[in-house]
Protein backbone atom coordinates (compact mmCIF):
# COMPACT_ATOMS: atom_id res chain seq x y z
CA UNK A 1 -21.65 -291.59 27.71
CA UNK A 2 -20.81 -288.59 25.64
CA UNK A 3 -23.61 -286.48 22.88
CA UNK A 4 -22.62 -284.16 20.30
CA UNK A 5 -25.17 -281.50 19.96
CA UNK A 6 -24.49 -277.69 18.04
CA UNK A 7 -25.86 -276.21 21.17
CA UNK A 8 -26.50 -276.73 24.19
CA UNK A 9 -28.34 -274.20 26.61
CA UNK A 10 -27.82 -274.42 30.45
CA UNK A 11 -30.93 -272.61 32.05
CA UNK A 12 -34.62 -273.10 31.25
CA UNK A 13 -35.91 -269.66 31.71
CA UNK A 14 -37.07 -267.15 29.41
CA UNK A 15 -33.49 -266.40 28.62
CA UNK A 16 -32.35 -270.57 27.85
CA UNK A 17 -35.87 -272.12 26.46
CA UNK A 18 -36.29 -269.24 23.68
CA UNK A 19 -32.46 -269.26 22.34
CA UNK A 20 -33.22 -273.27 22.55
CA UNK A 21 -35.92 -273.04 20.31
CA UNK A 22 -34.21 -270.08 17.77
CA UNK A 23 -31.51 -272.03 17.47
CA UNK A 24 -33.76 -275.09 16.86
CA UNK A 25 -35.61 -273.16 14.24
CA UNK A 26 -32.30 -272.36 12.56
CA UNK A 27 -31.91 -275.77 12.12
CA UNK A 28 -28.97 -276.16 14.94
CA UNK A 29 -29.47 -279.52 17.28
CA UNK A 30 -30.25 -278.12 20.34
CA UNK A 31 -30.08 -279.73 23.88
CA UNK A 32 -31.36 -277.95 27.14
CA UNK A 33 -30.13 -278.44 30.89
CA UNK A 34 -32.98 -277.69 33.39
CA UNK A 35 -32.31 -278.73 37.35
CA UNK A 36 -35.58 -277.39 38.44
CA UNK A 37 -38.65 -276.59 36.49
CA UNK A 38 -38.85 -275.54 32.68
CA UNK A 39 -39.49 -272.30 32.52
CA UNK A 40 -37.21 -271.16 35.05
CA UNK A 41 -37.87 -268.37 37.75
CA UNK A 42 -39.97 -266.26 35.59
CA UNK A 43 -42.87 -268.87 34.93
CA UNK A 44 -42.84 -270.78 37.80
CA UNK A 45 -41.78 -268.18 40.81
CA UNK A 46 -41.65 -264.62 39.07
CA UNK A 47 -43.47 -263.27 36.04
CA UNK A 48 -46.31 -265.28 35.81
CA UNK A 49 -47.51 -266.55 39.18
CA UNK A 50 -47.64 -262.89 40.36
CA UNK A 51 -49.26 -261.61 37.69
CA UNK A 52 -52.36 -264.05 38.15
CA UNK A 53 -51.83 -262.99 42.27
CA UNK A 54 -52.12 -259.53 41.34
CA UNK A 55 -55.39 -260.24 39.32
CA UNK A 56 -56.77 -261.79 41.93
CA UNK A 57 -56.00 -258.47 43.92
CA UNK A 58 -57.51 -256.33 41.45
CA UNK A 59 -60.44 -257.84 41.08
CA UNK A 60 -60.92 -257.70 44.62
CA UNK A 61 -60.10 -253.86 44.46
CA UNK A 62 -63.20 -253.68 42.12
CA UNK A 63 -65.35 -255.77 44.31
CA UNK A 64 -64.51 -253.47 47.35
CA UNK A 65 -65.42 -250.04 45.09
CA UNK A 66 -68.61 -251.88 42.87
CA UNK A 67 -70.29 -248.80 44.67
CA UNK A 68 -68.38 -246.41 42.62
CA UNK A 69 -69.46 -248.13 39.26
CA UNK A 70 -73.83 -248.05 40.35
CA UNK A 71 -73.39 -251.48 41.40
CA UNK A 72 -74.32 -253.46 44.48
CA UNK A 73 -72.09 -255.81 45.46
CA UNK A 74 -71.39 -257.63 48.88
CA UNK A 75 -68.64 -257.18 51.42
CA UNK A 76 -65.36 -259.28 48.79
CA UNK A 77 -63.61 -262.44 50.99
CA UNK A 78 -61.34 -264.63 49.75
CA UNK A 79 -59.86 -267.61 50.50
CA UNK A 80 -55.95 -267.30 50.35
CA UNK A 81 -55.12 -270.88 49.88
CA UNK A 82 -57.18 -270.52 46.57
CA UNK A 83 -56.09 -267.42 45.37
CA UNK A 84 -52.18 -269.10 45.42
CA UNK A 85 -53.85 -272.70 43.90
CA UNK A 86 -55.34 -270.21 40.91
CA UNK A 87 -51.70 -268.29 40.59
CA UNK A 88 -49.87 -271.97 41.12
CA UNK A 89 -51.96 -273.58 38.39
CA UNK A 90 -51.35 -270.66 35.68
CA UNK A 91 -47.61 -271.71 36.23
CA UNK A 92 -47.92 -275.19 35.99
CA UNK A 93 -50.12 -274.17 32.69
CA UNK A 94 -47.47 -272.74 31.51
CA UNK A 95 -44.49 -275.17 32.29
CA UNK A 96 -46.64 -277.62 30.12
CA UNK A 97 -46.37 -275.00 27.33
CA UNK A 98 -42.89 -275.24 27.36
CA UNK A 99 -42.61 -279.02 27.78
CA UNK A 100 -44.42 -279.03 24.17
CA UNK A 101 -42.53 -276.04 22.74
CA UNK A 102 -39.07 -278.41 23.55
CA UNK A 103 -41.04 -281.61 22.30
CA UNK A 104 -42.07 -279.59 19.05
CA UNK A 105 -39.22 -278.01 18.19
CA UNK A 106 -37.12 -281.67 18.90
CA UNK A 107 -35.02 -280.22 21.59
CA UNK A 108 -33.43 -282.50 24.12
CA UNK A 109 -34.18 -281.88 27.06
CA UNK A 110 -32.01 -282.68 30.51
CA UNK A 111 -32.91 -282.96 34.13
CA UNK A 112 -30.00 -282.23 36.85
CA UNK A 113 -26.89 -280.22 37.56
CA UNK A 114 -24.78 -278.86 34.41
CA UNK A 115 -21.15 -278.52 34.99
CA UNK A 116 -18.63 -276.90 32.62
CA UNK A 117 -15.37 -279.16 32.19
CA UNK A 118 -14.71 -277.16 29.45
CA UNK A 119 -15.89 -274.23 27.27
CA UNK A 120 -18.34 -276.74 25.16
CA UNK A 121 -18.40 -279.74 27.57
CA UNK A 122 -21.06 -280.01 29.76
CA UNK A 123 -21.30 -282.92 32.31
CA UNK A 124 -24.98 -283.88 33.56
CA UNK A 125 -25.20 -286.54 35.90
CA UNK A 126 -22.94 -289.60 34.02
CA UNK A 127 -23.64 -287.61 30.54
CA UNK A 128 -20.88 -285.67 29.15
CA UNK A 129 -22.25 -283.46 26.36
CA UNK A 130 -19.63 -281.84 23.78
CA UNK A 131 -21.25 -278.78 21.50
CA UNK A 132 -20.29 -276.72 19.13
CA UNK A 133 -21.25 -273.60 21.46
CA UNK A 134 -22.86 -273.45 24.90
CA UNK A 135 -24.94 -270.91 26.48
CA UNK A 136 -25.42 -270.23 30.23
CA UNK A 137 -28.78 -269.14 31.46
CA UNK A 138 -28.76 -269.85 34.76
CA UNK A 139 -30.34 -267.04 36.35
CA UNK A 140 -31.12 -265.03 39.45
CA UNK A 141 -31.75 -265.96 42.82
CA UNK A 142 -32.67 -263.27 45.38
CA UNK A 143 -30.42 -261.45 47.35
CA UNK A 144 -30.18 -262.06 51.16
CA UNK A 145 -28.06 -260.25 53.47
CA UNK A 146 -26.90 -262.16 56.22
CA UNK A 147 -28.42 -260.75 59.09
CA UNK A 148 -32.11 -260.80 56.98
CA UNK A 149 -32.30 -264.48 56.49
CA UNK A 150 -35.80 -265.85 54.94
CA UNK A 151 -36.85 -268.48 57.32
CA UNK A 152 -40.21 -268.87 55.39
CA UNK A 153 -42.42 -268.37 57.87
CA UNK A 154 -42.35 -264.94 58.99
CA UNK A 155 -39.26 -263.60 56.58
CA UNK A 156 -39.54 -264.09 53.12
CA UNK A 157 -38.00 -263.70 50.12
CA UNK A 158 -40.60 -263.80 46.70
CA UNK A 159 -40.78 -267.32 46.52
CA UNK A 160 -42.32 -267.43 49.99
CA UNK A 161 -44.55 -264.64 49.13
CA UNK A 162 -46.21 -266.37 46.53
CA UNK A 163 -47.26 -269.44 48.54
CA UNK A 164 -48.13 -267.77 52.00
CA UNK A 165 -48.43 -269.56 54.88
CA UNK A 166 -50.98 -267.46 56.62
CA UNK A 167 -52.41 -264.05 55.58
CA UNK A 168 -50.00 -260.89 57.07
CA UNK A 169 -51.81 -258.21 59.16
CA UNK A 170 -49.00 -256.03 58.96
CA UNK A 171 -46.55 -256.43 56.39
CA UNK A 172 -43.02 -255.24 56.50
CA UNK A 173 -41.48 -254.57 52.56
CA UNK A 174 -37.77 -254.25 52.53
CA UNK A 175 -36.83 -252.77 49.26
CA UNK A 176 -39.00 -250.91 46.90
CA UNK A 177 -37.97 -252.01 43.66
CA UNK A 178 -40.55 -253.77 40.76
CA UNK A 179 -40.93 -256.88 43.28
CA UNK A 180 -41.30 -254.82 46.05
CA UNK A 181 -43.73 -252.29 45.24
CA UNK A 182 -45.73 -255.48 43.00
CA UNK A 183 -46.51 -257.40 46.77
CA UNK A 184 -46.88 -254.50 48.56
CA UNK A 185 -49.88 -253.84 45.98
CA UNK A 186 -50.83 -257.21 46.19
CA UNK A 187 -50.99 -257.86 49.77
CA UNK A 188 -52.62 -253.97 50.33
CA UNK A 189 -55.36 -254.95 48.05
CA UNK A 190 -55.85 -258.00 50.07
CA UNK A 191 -56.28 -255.91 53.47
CA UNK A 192 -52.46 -256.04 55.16
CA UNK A 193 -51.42 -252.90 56.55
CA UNK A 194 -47.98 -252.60 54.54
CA UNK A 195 -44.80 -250.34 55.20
CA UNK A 196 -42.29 -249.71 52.53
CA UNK A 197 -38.88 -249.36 53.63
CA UNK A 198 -36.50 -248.08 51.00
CA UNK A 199 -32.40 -246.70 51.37
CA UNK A 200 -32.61 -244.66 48.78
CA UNK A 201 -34.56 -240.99 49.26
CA UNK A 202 -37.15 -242.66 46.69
CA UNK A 203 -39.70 -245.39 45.85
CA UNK A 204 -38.60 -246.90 42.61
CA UNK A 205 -34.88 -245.56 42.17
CA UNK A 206 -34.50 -246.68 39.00
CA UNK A 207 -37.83 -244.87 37.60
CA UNK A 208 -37.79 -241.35 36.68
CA UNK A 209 -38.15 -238.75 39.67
CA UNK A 210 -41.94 -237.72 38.79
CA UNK A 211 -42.68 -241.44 38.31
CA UNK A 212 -41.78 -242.32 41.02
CA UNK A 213 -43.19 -239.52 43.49
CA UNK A 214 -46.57 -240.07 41.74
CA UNK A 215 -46.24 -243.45 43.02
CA UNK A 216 -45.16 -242.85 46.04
CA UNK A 217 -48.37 -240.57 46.94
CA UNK A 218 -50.70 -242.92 45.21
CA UNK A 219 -49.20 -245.87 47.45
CA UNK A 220 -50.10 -243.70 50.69
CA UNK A 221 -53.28 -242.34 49.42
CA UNK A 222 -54.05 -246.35 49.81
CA UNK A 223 -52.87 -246.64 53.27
CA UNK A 224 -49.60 -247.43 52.36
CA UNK A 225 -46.65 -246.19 55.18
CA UNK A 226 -43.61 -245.55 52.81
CA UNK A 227 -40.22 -244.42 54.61
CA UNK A 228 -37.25 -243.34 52.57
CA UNK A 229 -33.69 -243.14 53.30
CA UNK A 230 -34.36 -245.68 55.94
CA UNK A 231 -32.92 -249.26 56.36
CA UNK A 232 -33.38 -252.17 58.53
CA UNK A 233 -30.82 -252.88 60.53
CA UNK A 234 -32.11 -255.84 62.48
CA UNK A 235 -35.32 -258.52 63.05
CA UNK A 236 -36.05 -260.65 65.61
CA UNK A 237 -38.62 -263.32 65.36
CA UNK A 238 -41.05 -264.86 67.75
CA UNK A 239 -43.84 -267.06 67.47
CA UNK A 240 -45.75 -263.90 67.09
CA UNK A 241 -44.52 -261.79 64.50
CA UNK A 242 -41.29 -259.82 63.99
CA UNK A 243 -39.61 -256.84 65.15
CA UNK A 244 -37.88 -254.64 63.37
CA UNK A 245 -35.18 -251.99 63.93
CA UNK A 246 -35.41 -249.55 60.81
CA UNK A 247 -32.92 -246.87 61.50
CA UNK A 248 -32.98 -247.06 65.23
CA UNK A 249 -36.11 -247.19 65.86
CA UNK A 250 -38.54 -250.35 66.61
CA UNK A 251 -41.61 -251.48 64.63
CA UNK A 252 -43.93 -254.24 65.07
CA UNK A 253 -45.17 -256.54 61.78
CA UNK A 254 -46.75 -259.39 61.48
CA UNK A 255 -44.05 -260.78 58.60
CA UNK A 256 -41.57 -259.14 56.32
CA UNK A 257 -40.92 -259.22 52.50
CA UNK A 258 -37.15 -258.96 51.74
CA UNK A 259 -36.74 -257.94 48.18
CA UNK A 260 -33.48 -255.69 47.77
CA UNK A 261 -32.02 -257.89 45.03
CA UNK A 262 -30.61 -260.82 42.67
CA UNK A 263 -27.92 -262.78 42.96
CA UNK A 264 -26.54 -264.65 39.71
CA UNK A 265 -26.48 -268.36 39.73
CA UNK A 266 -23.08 -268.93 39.08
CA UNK A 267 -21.93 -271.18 41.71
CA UNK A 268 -20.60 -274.76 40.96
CA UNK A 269 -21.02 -274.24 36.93
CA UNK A 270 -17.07 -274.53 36.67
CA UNK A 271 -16.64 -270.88 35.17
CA UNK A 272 -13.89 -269.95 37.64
CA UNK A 273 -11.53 -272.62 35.83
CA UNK A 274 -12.82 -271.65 32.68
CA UNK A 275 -11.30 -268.06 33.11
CA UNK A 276 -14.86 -266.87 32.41
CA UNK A 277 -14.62 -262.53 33.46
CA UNK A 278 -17.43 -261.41 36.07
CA UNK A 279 -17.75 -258.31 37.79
CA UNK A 280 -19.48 -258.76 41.31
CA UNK A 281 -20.90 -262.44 40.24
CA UNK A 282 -22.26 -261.66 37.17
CA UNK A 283 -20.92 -262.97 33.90
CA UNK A 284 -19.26 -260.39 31.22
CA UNK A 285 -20.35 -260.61 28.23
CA UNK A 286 -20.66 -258.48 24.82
CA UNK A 287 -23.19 -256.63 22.60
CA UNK A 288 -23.81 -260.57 21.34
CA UNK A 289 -23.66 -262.27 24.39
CA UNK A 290 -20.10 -263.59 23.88
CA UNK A 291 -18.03 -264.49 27.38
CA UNK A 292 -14.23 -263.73 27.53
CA UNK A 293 -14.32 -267.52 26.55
CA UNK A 294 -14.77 -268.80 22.62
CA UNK A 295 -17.69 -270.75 22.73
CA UNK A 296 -19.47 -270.00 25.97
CA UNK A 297 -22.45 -267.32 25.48
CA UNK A 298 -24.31 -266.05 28.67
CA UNK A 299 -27.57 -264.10 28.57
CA UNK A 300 -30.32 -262.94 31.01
CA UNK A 301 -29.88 -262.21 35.00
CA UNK A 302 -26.42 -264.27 35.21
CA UNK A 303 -25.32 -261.21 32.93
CA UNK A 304 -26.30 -258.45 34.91
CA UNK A 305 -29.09 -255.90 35.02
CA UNK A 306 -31.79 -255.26 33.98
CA UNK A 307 -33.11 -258.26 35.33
CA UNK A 308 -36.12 -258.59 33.13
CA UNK A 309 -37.14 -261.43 31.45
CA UNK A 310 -37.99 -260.20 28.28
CA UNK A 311 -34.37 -258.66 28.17
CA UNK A 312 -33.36 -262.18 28.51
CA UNK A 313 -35.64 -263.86 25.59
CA UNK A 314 -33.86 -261.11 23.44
CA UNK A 315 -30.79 -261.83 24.46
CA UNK A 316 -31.51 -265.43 23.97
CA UNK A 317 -32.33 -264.77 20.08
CA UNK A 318 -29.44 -262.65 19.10
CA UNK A 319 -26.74 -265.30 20.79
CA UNK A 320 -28.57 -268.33 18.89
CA UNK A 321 -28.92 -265.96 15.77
CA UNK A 322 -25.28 -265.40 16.08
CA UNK A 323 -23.92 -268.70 16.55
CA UNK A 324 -25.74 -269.76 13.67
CA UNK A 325 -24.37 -266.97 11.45
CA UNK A 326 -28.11 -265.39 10.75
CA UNK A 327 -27.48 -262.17 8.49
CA UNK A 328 -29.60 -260.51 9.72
CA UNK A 329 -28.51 -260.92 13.41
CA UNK A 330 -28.67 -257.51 15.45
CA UNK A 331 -27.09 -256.78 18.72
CA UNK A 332 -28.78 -256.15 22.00
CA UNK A 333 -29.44 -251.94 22.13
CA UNK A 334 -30.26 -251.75 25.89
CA UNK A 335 -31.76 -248.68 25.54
CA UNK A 336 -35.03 -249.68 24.16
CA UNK A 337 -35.69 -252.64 26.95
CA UNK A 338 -39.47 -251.36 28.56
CA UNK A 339 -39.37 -252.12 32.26
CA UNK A 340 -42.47 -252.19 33.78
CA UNK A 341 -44.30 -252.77 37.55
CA UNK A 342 -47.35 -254.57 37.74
CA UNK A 343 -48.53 -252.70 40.79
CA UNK A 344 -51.65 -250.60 41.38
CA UNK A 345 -51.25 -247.78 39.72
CA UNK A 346 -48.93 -249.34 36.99
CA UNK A 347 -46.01 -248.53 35.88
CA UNK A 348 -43.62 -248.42 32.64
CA UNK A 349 -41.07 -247.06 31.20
CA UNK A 350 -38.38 -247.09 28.27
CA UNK A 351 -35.37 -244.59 27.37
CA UNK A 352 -33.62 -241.80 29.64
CA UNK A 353 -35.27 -240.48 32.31
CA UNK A 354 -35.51 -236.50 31.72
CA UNK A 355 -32.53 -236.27 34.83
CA UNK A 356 -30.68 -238.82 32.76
CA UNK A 357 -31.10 -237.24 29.68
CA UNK A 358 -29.70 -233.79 30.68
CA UNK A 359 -26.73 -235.70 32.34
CA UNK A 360 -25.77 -237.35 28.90
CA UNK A 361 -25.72 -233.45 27.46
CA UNK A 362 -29.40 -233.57 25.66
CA UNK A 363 -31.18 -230.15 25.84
CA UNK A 364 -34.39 -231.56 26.22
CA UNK A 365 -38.40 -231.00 25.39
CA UNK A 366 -40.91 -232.65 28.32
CA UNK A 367 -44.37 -233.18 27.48
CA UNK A 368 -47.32 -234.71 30.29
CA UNK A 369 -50.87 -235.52 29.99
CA UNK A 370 -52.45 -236.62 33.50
CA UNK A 371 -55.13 -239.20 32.95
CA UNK A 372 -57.92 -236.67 34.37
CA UNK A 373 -57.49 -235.26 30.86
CA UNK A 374 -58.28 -238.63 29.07
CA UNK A 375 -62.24 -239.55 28.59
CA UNK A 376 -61.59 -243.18 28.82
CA UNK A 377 -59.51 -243.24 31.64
CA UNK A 378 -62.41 -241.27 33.66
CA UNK A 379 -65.32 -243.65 32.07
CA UNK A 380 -62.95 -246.53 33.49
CA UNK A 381 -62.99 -244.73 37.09
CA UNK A 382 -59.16 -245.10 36.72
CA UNK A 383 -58.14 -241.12 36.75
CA UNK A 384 -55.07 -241.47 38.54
CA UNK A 385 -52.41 -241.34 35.95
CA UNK A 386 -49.46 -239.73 34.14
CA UNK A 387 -47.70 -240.00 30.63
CA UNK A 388 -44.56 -238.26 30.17
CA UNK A 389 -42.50 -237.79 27.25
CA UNK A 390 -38.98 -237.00 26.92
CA UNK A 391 -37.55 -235.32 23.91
CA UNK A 392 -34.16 -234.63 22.02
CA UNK A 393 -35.28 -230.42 21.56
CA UNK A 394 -32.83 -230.07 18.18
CA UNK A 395 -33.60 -233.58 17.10
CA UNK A 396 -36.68 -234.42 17.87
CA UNK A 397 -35.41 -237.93 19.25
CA UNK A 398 -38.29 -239.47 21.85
CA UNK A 399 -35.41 -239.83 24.57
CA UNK A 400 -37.69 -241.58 26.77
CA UNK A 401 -41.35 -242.40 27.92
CA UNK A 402 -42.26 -242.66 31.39
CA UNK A 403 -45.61 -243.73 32.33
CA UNK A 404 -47.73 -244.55 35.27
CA UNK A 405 -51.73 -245.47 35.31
CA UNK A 406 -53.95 -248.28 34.53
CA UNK A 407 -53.36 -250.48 31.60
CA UNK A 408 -49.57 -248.51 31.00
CA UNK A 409 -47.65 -251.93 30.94
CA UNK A 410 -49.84 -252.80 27.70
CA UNK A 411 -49.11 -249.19 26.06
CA UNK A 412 -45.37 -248.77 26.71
CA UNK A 413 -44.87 -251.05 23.74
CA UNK A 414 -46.05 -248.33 21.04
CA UNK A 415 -43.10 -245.86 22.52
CA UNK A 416 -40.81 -248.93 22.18
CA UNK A 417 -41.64 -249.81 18.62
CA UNK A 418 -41.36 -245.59 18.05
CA UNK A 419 -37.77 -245.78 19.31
CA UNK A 420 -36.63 -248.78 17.82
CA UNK A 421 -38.08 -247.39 14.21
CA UNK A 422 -36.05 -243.73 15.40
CA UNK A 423 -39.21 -241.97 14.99
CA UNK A 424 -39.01 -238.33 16.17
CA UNK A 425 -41.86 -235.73 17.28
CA UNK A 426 -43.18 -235.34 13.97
CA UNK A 427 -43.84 -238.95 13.00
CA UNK A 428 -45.53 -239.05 16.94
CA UNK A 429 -47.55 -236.10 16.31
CA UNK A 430 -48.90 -237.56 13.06
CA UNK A 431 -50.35 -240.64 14.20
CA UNK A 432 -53.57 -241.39 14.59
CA UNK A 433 -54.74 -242.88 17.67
CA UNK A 434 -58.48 -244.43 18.26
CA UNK A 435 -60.89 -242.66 20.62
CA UNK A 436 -61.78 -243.60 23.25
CA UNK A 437 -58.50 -244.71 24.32
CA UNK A 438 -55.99 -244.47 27.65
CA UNK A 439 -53.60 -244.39 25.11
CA UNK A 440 -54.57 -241.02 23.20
CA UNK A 441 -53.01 -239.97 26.39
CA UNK A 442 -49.35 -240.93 24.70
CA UNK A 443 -50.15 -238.66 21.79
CA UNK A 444 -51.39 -235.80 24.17
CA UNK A 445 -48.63 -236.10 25.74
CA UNK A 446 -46.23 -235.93 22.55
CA UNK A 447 -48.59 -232.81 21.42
CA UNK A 448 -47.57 -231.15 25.11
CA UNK A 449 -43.82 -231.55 24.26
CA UNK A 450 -43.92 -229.22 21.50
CA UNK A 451 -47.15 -226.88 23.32
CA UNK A 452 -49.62 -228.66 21.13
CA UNK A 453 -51.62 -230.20 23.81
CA UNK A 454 -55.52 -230.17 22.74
CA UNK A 455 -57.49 -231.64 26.26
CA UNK A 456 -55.32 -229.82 28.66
């Protein structure tokens, strides 16, 4: 049985179900491929279901310090089984969503295994579907190395971590990436004793240096152990618990979160007889998500990193905008993709770090505003904070924003939309922000670039 479609997307996830629906809305007939869940990773195991567990967390957090705030408030329990029902039924919420989205936007949609037999053939079960163009969005998996295998019980990987068999007492973290440092929070929050163990010689790597030492000390101001430049080099389980052998030495925990990783899911999709380029598993592609193949497109973590799913979803729109010969189609500019960690404090970013931007040649302009200086942040009781700005000093170019604090993942987006509109100092400076705000703190922190700073 064969079906001629325009497009057909392999990969529910941010990445496949919102270049399904572009290209729907550009009037292309669209199938979808989905051997799981709709909504990939991100809604049903990532994005989503932690975010509701880390609510739960904080909300907890504000139970334990009511004290703080005048109020009287009981000793918080919880009951773990319904924290992950709570963080479980968000997701399933949410896969609904995108069961209607497909339904509303008349894209078919396909349960099972998608196999390439050619560059825009795709066989599902006894269906062979022939396109005009096909995108892969297959995804990430996490990254195991062999002698750190998830068993589910005491080792996991992020899936298990979201649907805990039993509460940890003392919680081993193996990587201190986003996912990382986002269950250490949670599970801290919750009353584990957790230890961080990271190679590099900092929390974070990928965030700039200050960032990422501000974390660091609020993590052990919490009770968080944190040891850098250290790695595991063995664990053996028991019925009890785990030991582990972190550069030489052995430590005692209760379980262990492995998060060092993603691996792209490549495997069985028929891309090595394609001739399809990778580079360590992950599929090549260009600025428009083009593969060395006409007619296969790849976007989101099968692509490489960052492995964000809102870098996917973009990706997703300019490869269905593309194939469907939008004018005004734009490439992917990498260097205005936020990240951001949904830990306690919080953390976001977008553009070169200031040690990245004096690498690329940029003589540079740093402002910072700690949240101590910002009136809502201290009527909040959430002090603990940092903005830092990163400017081009002949230009005026906002390089890059670096922030850490409560409520930071919300106000990263207003130094996105400044970079993507090329707005320099000047245009910063001159915009008004509303008080009382955390986020006057971005336009103190602007003002302390260029020694303008008025509440510090």
């Amino acid at each position: 049985m064969s079906d001629r479609f325009d497009l057909v997307v392999i990969g529910s996830g941010p990445g496949g179900y919102v270049s399904a629906i572009r290209a729907a809305q550009l009037g292309q007939k669209v199938a979808i491929v989905e051997r799981e869940r709709l909504g990939g990773i991100c809604l049903n195991w990532g994005c989503i279901p932690t975010k509701a567990l880390l609510r739960s967390a904080e909300i907890k957090h504000y139970l334990d310090t009511a004290a703080s705030y005048g109020l009287s408030v009981e000793k918080a329990g919880f009951d773990l089984a319904k924290v992950t029902e709570r963080s479980r039924k968000v997701a399933g919420q949410l896969n609904s969503g995108v069961k209607g989205l497909m339904k509303k936007n008349g894209i078919t949609v396909l349960e099972g295994e998608a196999t390439l037999t050619a560059a825009t053939r795709v066989k599902v079960g006894d269906r062979t579907l022939e396109a005009g163009n096909v995108i892969v969005a297959t995804g990430a998996r996490a990254r195991e190395l062999p002698h750190l295998k998830a068993d589910g019980e005491r080792v996991w990987t992020y899936r298990h971590a979201m649907v805990p068999p039993a509460m940890p007492s003392d919680l081993l973290v193996i990587g201190s990436g986003a996912i990382g440092v986002e269950f250490a929070s949670f599970y801290s929050d919750m009353g584990a004793r957790v230890t961080i163990v990271e190679m590099q010689d900092r929390i974070l790597p990928v965030e700039d240096a200050e960032i990422s030492a501000f974390m660091e000390k609020a993590l052990s101001k919490q009770g968080m152990t944190i040891r850098k430049g250290a790695s595991v080099e063995k664990l053996a389980v028991d019925a009890d618990g785990v030991t582990a052998t972190i550069s030489g030495e052995a430590a005692r925990f209760s379980h262990v979160i492995v998060a060092i990783g993603i691996a792209p899911n490549t495997e069985g999709l028929g891309l090595e007889a394609l001739g399809v380029k990778t580079e360590r598993g992950h599929i090549q592609t260009d600025e428009w998500g083009r593969t060395s193949v006409p007619g296969l497109w790849a976007i989101g973590d099968v692509t490489g990193p960052p492995w964000l799913a809102h870098k996917a979803s973009h990706e997703g729109v300019v490869a269905a905008e593309k194939i469907a010969g939008e004018a005004h189609a734009h490439p992917m500019d990498k260097s205005n993709i936020p990240g951001c960690t949904y830990s306690r404090p919080q953390v976001a970013s977008v553009g070169l770090t200031e040690e990245g931007a004096k690498a690329a040649g940029h003589s540079v302009k740093v402002g910072r505003f700690p949240f101590i200086g910002n009136g809502k942040a201290i009527a909040l009781g959430e002090p603990e904070g940092l903005v830092k700005t990163v400017f081009d000093a002949k230009t005026g170019e906002l390089l890059g924003a670096h922030l850490v604090g409560a409520e930071v993942t919300e106000m990263i987006q207003g130094y996105v939309i400044a970079r993507q509109c090329e707005a320099t100092e000047a245009e910063l400076m001159a915009t008004i922000f509303p008080h009382p705000t955390i986020s006057e703190a971005m336009h103190e922190s602007v003002l302390a670039a260029y020694g303008r700073a008025i509440h510090i």
